[in-house]
C-alpha atoms as a PDB file:
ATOM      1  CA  UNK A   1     -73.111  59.112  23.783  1.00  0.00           C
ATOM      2  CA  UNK A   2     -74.760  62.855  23.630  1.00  0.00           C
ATOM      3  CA  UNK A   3     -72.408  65.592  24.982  1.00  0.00           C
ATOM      4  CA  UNK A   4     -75.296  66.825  27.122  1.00  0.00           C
ATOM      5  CA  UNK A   5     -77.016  65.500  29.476  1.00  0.00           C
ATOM      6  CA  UNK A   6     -80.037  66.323  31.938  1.00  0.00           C
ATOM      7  CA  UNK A   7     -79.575  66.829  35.430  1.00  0.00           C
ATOM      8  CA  UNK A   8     -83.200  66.305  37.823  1.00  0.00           C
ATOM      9  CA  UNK A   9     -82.401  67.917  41.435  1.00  0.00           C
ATOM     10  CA  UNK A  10     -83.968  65.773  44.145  1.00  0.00           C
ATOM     11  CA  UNK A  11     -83.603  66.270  47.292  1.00  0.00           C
ATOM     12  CA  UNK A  12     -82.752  63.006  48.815  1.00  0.00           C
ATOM     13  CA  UNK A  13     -84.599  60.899  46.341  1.00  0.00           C
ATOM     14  CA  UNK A  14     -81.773  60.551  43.233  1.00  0.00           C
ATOM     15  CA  UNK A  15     -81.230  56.754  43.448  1.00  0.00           C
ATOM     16  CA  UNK A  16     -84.374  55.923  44.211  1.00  0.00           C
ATOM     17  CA  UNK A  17     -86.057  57.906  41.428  1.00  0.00           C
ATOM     18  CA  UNK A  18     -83.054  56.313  38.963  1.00  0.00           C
ATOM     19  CA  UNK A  19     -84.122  52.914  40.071  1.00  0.00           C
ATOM     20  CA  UNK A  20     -87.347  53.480  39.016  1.00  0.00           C
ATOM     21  CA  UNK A  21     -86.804  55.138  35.702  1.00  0.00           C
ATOM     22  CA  UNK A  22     -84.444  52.552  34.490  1.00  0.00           C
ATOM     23  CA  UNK A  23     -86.962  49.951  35.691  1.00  0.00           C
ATOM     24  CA  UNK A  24     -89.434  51.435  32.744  1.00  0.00           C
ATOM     25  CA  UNK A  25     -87.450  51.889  29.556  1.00  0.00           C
ATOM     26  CA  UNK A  26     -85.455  49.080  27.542  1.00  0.00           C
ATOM     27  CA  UNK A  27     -81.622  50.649  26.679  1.00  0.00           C
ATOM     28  CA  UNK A  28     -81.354  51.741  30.361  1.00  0.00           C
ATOM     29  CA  UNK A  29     -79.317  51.242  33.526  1.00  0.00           C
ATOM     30  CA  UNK A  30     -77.768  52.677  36.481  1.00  0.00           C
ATOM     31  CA  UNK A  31     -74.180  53.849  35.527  1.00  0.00           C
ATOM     32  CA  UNK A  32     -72.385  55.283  38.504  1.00  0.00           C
ATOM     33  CA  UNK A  33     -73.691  56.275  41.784  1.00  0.00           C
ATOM     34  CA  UNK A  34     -71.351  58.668  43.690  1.00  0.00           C
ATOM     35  CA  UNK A  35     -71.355  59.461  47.530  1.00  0.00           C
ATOM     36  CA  UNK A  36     -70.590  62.275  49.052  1.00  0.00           C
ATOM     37  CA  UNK A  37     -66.734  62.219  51.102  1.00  0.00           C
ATOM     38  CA  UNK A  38     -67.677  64.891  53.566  1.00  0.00           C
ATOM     39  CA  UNK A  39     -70.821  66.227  54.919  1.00  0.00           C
ATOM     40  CA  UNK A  40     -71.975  68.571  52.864  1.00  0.00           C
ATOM     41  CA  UNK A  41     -75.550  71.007  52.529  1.00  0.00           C
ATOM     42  CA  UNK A  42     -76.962  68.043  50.262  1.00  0.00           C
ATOM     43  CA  UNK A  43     -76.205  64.779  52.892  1.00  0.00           C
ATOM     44  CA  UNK A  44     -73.720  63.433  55.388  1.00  0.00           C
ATOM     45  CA  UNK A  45     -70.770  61.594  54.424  1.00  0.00           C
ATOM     46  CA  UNK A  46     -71.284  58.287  52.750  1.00  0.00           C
ATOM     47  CA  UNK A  47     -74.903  59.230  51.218  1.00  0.00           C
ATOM     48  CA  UNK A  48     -75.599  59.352  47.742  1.00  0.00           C
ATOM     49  CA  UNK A  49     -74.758  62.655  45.776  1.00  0.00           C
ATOM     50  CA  UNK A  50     -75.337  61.935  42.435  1.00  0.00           C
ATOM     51  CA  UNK A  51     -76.652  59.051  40.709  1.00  0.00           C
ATOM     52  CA  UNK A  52     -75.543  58.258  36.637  1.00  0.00           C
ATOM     53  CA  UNK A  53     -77.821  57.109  34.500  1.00  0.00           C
ATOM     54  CA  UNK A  54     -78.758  55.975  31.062  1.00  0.00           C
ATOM     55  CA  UNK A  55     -82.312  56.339  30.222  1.00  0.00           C
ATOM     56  CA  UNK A  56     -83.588  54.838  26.657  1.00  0.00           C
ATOM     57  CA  UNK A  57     -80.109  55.425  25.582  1.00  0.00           C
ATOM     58  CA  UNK A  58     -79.665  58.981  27.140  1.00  0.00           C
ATOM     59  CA  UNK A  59     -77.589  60.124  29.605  1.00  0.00           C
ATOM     60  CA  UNK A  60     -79.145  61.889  32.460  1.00  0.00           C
ATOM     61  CA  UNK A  61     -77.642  62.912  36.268  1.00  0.00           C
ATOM     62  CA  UNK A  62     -80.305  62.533  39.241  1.00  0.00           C
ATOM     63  CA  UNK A  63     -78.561  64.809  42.235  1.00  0.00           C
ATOM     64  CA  UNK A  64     -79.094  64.779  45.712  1.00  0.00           C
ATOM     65  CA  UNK A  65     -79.479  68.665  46.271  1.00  0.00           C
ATOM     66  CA  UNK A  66     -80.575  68.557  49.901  1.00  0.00           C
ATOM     67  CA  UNK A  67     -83.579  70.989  49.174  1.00  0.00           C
ATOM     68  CA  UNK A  68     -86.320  70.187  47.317  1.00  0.00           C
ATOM     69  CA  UNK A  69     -86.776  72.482  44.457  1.00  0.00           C
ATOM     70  CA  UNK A  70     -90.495  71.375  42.576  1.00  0.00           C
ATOM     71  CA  UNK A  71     -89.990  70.864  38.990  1.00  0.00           C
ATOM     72  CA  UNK A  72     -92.718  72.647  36.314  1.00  0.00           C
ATOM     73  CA  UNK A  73     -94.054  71.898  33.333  1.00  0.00           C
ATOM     74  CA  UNK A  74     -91.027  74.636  31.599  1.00  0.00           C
ATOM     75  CA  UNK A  75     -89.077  71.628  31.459  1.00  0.00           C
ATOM     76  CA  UNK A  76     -90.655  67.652  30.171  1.00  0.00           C
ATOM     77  CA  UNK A  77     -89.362  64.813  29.115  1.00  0.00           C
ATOM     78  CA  UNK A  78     -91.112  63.308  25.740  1.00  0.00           C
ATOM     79  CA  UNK A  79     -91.483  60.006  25.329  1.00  0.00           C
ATOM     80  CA  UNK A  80     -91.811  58.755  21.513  1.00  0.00           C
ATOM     81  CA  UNK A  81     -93.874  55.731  22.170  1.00  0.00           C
ATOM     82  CA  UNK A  82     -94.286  53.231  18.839  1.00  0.00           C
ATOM     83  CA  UNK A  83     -97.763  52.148  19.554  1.00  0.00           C
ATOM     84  CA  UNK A  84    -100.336  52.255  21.970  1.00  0.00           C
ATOM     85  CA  UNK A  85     -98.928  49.223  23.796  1.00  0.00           C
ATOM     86  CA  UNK A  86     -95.901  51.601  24.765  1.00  0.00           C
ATOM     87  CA  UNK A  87     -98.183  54.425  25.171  1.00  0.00           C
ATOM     88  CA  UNK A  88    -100.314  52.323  28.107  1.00  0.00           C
ATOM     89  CA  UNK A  89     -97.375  50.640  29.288  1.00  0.00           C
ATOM     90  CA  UNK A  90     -95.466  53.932  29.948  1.00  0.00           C
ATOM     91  CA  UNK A  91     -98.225  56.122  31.272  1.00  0.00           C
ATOM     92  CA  UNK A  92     -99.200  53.525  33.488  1.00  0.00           C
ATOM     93  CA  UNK A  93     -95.721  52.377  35.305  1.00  0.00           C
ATOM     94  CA  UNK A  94     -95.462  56.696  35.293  1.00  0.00           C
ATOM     95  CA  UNK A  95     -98.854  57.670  36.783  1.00  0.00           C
ATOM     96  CA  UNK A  96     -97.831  55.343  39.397  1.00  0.00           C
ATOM     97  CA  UNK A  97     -97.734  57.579  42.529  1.00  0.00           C
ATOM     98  CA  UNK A  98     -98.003  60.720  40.591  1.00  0.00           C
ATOM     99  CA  UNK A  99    -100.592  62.329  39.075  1.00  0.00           C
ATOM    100  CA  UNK A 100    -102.246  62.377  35.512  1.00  0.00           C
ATOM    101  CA  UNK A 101    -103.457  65.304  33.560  1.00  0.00           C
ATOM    102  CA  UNK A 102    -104.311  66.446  30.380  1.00  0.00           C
ATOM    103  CA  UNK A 103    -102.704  66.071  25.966  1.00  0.00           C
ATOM    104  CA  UNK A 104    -100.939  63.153  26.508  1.00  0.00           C
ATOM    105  CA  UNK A 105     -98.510  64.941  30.012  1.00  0.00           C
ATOM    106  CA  UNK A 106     -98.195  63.563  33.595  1.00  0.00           C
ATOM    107  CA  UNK A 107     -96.461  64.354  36.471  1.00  0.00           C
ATOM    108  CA  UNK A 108     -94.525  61.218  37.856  1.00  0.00           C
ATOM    109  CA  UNK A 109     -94.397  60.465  42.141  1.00  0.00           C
ATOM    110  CA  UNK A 110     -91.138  62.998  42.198  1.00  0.00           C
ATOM    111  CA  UNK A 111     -93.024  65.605  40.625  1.00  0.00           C
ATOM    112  CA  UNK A 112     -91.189  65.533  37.052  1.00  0.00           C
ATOM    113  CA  UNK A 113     -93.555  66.390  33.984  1.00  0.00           C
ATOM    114  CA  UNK A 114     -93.132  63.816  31.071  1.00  0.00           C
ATOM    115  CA  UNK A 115     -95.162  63.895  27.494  1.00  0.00           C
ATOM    116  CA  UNK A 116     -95.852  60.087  26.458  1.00  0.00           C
ATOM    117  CA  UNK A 117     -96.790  60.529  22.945  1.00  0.00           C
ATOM    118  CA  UNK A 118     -97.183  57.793  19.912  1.00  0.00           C
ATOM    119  CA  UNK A 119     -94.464  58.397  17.103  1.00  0.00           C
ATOM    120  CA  UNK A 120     -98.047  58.894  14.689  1.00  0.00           C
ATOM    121  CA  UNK A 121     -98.957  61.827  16.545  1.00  0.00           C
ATOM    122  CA  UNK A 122     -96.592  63.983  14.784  1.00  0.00           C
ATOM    123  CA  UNK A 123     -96.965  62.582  11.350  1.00  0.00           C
ATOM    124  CA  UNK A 124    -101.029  63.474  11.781  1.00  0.00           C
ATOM    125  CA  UNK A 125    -100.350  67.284  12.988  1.00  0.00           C
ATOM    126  CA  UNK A 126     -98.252  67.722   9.782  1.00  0.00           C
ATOM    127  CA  UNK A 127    -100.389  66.628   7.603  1.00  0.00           C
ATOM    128  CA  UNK A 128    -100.836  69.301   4.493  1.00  0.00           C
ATOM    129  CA  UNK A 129    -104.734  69.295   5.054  1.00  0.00           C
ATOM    130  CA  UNK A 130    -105.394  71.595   7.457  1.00  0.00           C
ATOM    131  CA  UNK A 131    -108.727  70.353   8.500  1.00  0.00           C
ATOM    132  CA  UNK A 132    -107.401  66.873   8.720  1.00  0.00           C
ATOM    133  CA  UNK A 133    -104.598  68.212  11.476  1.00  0.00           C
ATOM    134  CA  UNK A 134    -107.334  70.499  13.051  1.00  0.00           C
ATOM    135  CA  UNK A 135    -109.365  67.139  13.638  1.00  0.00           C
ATOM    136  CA  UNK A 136    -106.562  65.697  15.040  1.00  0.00           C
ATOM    137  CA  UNK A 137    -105.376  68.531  17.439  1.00  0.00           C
ATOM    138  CA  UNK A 138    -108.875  69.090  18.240  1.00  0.00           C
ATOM    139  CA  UNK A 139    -109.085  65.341  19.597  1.00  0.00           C
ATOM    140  CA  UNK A 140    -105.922  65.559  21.342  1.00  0.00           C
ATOM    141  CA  UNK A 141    -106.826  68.372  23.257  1.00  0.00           C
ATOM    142  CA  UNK A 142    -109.665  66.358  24.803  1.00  0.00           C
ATOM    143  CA  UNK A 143    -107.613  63.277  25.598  1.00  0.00           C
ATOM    144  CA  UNK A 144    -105.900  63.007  28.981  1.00  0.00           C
ATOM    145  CA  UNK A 145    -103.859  59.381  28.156  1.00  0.00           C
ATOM    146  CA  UNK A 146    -103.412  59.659  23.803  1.00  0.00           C
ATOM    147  CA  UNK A 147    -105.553  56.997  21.930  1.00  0.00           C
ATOM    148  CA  UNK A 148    -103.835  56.138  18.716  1.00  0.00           C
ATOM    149  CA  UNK A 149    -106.978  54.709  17.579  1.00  0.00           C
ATOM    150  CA  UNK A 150    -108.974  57.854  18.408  1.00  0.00           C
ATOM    151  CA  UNK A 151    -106.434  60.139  17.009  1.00  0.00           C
ATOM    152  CA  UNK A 152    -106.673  58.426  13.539  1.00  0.00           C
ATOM    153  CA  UNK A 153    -110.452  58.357  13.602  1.00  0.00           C
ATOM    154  CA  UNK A 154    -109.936  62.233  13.755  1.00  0.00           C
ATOM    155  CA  UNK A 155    -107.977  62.096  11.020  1.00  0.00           C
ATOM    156  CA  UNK A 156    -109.495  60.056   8.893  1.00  0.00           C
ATOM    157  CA  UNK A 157    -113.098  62.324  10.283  1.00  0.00           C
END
């Protein structure tokens, strides 16, 4: 288990927005949900304060702040997707309520930016031939959802 883990401020939406992460990635649950024992700035007694969870193997904390702070695109989470059946499947359950936009990124219904990426993408951009990576990153920049199919065809030209 990693020593540090992300925390996503919501303001009464923790559990709800754990629920529905965990409901999208294998290797994930709900660990612990804690309640607050006094009324506090963030909820009245006996409503959820912070909710535990393991996300594709990661630990992250979803906390009921109270206030809603809107998250930015300083901070995403990247998904390494295996093929473009994971790719779809992800960006699809994700866009779900939230909104789509541009390289692969979308903002989910609670407003948190996420990167769903194939695990090829990388190996493409590294490639030693320049123009063969410039293809690539030049087809990528037009791409709102990433096509693994159109991403090779750039790099193959």
């Amino acid at each position: 288990m990693s020593k540090i883990a992300p925390c996503l401020w919501f303001a009464h939406e923790a559990e709800e927005a754990a629920k529905f992460y965990v409901s999208l990635f294998p290797d994930s649950r709900i660990d612990h949900v804690q309640k607050n024992l006094v009324d506090t700035p963030a909820g009245k007694a006996d409503q959820v304060l912070v909710v535990g969870f393991t996300l594709a193997g990661q630990r992250f904390m979803a906390l009921n702040g109270g206030t809603r702070f809107e998250f930015t695109h300083a901070i995403s989470l990247e998904v390494d997707c295996t093929d473009q059946a994971e790719v779809d499947r992800l960006w699809e359950g994700l866009a779900d309520g939230g909104a789509i936009e541009q390289c692969g990124w979308l903002r989910d219904r609670y407003g948190v930016s996420w990167q769903i990426v194939p695990t090829v993408l990388s190996k493409l951009l590294a490639d030693p031939d320049p123009a063969e990576a410039a293809r690539v990153m030049q087809a990528l920049m037009q791409m709102v959802k990433l096509d693994v199919t159109g991403l090779q065809a750039a790099y193959h030209g």
